[in-house]
Protein backbone atom coordinates (compact mmCIF):
# COMPACT_ATOMS: atom_id res chain seq x y z
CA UNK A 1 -3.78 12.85 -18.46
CA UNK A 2 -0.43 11.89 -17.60
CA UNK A 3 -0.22 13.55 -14.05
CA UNK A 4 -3.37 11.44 -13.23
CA UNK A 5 -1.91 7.88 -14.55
CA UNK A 6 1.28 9.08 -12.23
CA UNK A 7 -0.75 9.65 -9.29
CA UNK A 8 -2.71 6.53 -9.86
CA UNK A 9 0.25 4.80 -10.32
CA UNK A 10 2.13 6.35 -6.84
CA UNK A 11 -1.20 5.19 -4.77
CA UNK A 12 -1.05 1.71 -6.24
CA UNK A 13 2.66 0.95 -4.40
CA UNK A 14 1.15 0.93 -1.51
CA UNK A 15 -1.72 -1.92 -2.08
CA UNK A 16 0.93 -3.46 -3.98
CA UNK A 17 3.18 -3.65 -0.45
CA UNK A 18 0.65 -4.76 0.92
CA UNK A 19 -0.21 -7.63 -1.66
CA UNK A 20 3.61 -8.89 -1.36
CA UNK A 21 3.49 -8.89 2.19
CA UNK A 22 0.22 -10.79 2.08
CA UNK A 23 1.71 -13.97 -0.21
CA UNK A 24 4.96 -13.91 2.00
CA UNK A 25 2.77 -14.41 5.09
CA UNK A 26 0.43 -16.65 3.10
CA UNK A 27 1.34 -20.72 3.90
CA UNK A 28 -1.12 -21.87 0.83
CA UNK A 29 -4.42 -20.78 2.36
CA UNK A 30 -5.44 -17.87 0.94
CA UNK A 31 -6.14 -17.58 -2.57
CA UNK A 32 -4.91 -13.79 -3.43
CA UNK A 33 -5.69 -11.90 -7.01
CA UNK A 34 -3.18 -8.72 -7.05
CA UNK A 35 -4.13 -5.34 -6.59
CA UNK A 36 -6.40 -3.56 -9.12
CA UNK A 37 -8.17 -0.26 -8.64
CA UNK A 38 -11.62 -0.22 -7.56
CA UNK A 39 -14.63 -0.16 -9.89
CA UNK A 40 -14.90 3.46 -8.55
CA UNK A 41 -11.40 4.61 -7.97
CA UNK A 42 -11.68 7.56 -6.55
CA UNK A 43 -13.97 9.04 -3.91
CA UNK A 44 -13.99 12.38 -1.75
CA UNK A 45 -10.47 13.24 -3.47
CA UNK A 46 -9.14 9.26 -2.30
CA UNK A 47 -7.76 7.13 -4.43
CA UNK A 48 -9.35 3.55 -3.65
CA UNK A 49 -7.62 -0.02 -4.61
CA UNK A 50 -8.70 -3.97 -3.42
CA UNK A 51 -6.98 -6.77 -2.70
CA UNK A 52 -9.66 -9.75 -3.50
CA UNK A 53 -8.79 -12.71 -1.63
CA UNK A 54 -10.68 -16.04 -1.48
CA UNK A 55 -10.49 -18.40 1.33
CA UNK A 56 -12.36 -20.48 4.23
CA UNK A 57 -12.35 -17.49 7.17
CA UNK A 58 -11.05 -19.29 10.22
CA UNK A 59 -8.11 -18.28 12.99
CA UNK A 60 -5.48 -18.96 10.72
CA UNK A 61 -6.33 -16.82 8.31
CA UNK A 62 -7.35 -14.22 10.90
CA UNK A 63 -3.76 -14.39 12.10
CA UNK A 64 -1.97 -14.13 8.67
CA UNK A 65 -4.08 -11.15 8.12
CA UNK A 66 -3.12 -9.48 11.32
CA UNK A 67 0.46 -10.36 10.52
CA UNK A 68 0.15 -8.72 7.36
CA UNK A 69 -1.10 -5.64 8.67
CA UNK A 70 1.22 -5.28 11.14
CA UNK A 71 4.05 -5.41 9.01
CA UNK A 72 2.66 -2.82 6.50
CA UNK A 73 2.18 -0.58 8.75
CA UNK A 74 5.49 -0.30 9.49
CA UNK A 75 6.23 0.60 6.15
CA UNK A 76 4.74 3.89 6.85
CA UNK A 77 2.78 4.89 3.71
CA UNK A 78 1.49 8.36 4.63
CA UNK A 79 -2.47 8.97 4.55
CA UNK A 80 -3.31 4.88 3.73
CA UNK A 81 -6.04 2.99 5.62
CA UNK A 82 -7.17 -0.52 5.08
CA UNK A 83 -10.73 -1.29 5.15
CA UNK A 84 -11.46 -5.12 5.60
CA UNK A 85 -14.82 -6.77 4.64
CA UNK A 86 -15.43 -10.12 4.92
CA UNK A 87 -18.76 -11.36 2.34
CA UNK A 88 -18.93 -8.16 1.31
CA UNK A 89 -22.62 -7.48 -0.53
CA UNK A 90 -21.32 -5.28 -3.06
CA UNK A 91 -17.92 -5.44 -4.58
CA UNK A 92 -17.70 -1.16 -5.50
C-alpha cells in the first residue's frame, strides 16, 4: 500500500509544477483549485490528475495558458502530457 501512495505521490509533482506555474502566470483572472487526482486515477497503467480552473475563456487567458505550458515543459517531467478541455461534459 505504501509503494502505491509513493507513486501517487511522485506523479502528483508534476501537476503540482504545473499548478505553481499557473498562479505565477495568473494576473487575477483565473480562478485555480490545486491539483487533486482524478475521480478515476488511473487508466491503461497512467496515473491521471486535474487542474480545475474557472474563468471567462478569452485571449488573455488563452495566452497565460500557453505561457504556462511553455514553461512546464521545460521542466522536463518524463512521460507527462496535458490534456486541455474547455466545458468539459463530464468531469472523470
Amino acid at each position: 500500500m505504501q509503494l502505491i501512495h509513493l507513486i501517487k505521490k511522485k506523479y502528483g509533482k508534476a501537476s503540482q509544477k504545473l499548478y505553481e506555474i499557473l498562479e505565477k502566470n495568473n494576473n487575477g483572472t483565473i480562478n485555480i483549485f490545486k491539483p487533486v487526482p482524478s475521480p478515476i486515477d488511473k487508466i491503461k497503467n497512467r496515473y491521471r490528475w486535474r487542474i480545475i480552473a474557472k474563468c471567462k475563456l478569452n485571449n488573455k487567458v488563452i495566452d497565460i495558458i500557453n505561457k504556462s505550458i511553455d514553461e512546464f515543459c521545460k521542466c522536463k517531467f518524463k512521460k507527462t502530457k496535458i490534456s486541455i478541455s474547455t466545458n468539459p461534459n463530464n468531469m472523470t
